[in-house]
N, C-alpha and C. Protein backbone atom coordinates (compact mmCIF):
# COMPACT_ATOMS: atom_id res chain seq x y z
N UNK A 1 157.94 81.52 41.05
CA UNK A 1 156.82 80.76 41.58
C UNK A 1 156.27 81.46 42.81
N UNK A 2 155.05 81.24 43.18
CA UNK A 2 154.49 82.00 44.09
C UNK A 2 154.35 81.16 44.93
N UNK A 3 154.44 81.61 46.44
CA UNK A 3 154.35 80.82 47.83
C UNK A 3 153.54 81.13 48.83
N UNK A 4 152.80 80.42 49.79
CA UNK A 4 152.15 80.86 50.71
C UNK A 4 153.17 81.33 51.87
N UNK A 5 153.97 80.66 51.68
CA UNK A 5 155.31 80.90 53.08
C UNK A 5 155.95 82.47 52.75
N UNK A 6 156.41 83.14 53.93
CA UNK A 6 157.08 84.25 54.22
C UNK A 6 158.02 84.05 55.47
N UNK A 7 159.31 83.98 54.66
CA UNK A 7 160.46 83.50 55.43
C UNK A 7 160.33 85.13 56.43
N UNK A 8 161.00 84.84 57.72
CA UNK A 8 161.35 85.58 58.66
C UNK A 8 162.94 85.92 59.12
N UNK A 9 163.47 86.89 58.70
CA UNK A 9 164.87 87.07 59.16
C UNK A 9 165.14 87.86 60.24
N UNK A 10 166.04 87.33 61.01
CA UNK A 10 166.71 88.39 61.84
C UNK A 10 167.93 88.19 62.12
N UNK A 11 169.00 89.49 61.85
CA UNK A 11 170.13 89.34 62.28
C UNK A 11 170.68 89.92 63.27
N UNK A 12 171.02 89.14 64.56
CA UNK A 12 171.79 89.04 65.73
C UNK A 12 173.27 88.93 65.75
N UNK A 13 174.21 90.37 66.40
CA UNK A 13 175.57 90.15 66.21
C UNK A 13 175.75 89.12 67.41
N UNK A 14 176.95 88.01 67.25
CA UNK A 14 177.19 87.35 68.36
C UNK A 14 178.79 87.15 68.06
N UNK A 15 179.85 88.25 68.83
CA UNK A 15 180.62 87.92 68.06
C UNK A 15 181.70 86.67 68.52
N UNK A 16 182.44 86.34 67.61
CA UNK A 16 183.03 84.77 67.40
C UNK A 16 182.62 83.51 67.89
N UNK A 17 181.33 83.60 67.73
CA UNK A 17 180.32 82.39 67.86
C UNK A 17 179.36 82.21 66.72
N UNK A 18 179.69 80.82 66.05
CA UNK A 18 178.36 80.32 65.12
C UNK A 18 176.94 80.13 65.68
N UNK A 19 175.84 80.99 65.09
CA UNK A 19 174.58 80.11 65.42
C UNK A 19 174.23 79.37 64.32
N UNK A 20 173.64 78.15 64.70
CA UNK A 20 173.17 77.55 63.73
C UNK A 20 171.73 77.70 63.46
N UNK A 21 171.12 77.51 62.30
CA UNK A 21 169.74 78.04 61.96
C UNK A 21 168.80 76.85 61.67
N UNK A 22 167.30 77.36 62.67
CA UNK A 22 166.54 75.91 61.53
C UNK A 22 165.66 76.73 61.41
N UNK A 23 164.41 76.36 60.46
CA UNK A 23 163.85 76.60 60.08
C UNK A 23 162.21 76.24 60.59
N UNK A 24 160.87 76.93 60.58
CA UNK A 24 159.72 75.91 61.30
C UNK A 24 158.51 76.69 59.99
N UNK A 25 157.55 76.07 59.70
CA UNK A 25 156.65 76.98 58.87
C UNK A 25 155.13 76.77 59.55
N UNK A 26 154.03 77.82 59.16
CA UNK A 26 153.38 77.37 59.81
C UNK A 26 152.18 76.54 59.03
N UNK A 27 151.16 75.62 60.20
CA UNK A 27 150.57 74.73 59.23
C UNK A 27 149.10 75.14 58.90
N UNK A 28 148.53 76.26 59.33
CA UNK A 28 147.45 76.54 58.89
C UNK A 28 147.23 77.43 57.61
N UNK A 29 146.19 77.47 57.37
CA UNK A 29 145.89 77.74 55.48
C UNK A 29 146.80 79.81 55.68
N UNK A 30 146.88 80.04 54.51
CA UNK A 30 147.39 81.31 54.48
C UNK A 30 146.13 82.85 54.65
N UNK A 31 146.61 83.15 55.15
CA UNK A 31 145.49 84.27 55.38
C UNK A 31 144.47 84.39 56.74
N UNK A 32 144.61 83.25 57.76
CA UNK A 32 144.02 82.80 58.38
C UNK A 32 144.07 83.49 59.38
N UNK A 33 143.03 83.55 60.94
CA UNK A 33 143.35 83.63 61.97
C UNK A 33 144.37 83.28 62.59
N UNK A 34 144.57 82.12 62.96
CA UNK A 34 145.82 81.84 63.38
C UNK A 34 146.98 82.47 62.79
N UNK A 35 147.21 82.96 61.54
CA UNK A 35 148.84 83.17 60.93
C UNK A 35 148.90 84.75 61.02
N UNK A 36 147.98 85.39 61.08
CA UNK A 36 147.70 87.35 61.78
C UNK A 36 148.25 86.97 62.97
N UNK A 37 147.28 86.43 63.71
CA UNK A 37 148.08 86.13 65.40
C UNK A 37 149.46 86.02 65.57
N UNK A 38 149.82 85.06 64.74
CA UNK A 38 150.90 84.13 64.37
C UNK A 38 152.13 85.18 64.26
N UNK A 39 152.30 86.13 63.62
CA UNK A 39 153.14 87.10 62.86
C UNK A 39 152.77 88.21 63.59
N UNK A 40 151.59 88.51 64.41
CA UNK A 40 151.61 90.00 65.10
C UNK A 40 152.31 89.64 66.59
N UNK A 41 152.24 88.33 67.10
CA UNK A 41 152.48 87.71 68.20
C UNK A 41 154.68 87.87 67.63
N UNK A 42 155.15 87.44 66.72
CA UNK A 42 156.34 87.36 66.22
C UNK A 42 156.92 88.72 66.22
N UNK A 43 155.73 89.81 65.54
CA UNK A 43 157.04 91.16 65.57
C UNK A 43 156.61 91.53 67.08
N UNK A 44 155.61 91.55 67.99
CA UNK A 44 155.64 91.83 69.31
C UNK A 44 156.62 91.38 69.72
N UNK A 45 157.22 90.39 69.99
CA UNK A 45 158.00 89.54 70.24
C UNK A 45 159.86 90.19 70.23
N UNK A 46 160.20 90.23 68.89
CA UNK A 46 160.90 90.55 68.22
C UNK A 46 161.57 92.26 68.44
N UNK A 47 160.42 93.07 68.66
CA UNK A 47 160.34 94.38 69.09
C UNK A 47 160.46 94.60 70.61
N UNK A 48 160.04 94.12 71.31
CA UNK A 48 160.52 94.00 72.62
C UNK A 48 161.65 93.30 73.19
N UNK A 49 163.03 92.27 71.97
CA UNK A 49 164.10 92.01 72.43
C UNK A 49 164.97 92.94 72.79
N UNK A 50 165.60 92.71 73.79
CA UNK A 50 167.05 93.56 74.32
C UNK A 50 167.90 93.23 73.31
N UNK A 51 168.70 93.78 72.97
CA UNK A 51 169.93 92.72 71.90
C UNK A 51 171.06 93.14 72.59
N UNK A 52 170.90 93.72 73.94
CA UNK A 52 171.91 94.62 74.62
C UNK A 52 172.13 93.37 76.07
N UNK A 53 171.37 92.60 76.05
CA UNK A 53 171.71 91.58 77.24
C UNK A 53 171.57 89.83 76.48
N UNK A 54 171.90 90.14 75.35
CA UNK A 54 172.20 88.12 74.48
C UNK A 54 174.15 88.61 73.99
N UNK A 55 174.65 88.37 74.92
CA UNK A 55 176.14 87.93 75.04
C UNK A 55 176.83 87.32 74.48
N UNK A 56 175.87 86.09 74.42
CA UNK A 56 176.73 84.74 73.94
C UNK A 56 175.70 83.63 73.11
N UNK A 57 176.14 82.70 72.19
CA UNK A 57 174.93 82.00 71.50
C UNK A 57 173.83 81.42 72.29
N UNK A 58 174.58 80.68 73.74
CA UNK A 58 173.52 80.18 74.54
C UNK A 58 172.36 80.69 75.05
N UNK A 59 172.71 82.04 75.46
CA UNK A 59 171.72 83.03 76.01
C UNK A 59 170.43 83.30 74.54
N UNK A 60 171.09 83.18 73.49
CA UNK A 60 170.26 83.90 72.59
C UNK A 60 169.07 82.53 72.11
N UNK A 61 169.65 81.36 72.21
CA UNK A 61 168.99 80.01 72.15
C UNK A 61 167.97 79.75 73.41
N UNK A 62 167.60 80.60 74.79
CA UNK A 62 166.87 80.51 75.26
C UNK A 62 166.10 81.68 74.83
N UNK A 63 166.48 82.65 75.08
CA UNK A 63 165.80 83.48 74.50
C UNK A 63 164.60 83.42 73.23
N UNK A 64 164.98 82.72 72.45
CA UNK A 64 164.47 82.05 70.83
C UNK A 64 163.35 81.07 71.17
N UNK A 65 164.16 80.31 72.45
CA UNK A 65 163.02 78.97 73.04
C UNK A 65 162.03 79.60 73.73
């Protein structure tokens, strides 16, 4: 089946700590202004994390926020 949604992964070592995962999608139509923004704003984002200063789950849960 075909979807407008495109799940986003990333994997973060944190070791002997669970993170737990949720999920958010977005609500405007596919193809849109907002969802370019949306996803160029996400790998900017994403590309400029340290993964060399998230220690521990808490740190990585603000980080996320």
């Amino acid at each position: 089946m075909f979807s407008d949604h495109t799940p986003i992964t990333i994997e973060v070592s944190i070791q002997k700590e669970r993170v737990l995962l949720s999920q958010c999608s977005l609500a405007k139509a596919k193809g849109s202004n907002e969802e370019k923004q949306f996803i160029e704003d996400v790998i900017l984002i994403i590309k400029n994390l340290n993964m060399f200063s998230i220690p521990n789950a808490e740190t990585l849960k603000k980080i996320v926020h």
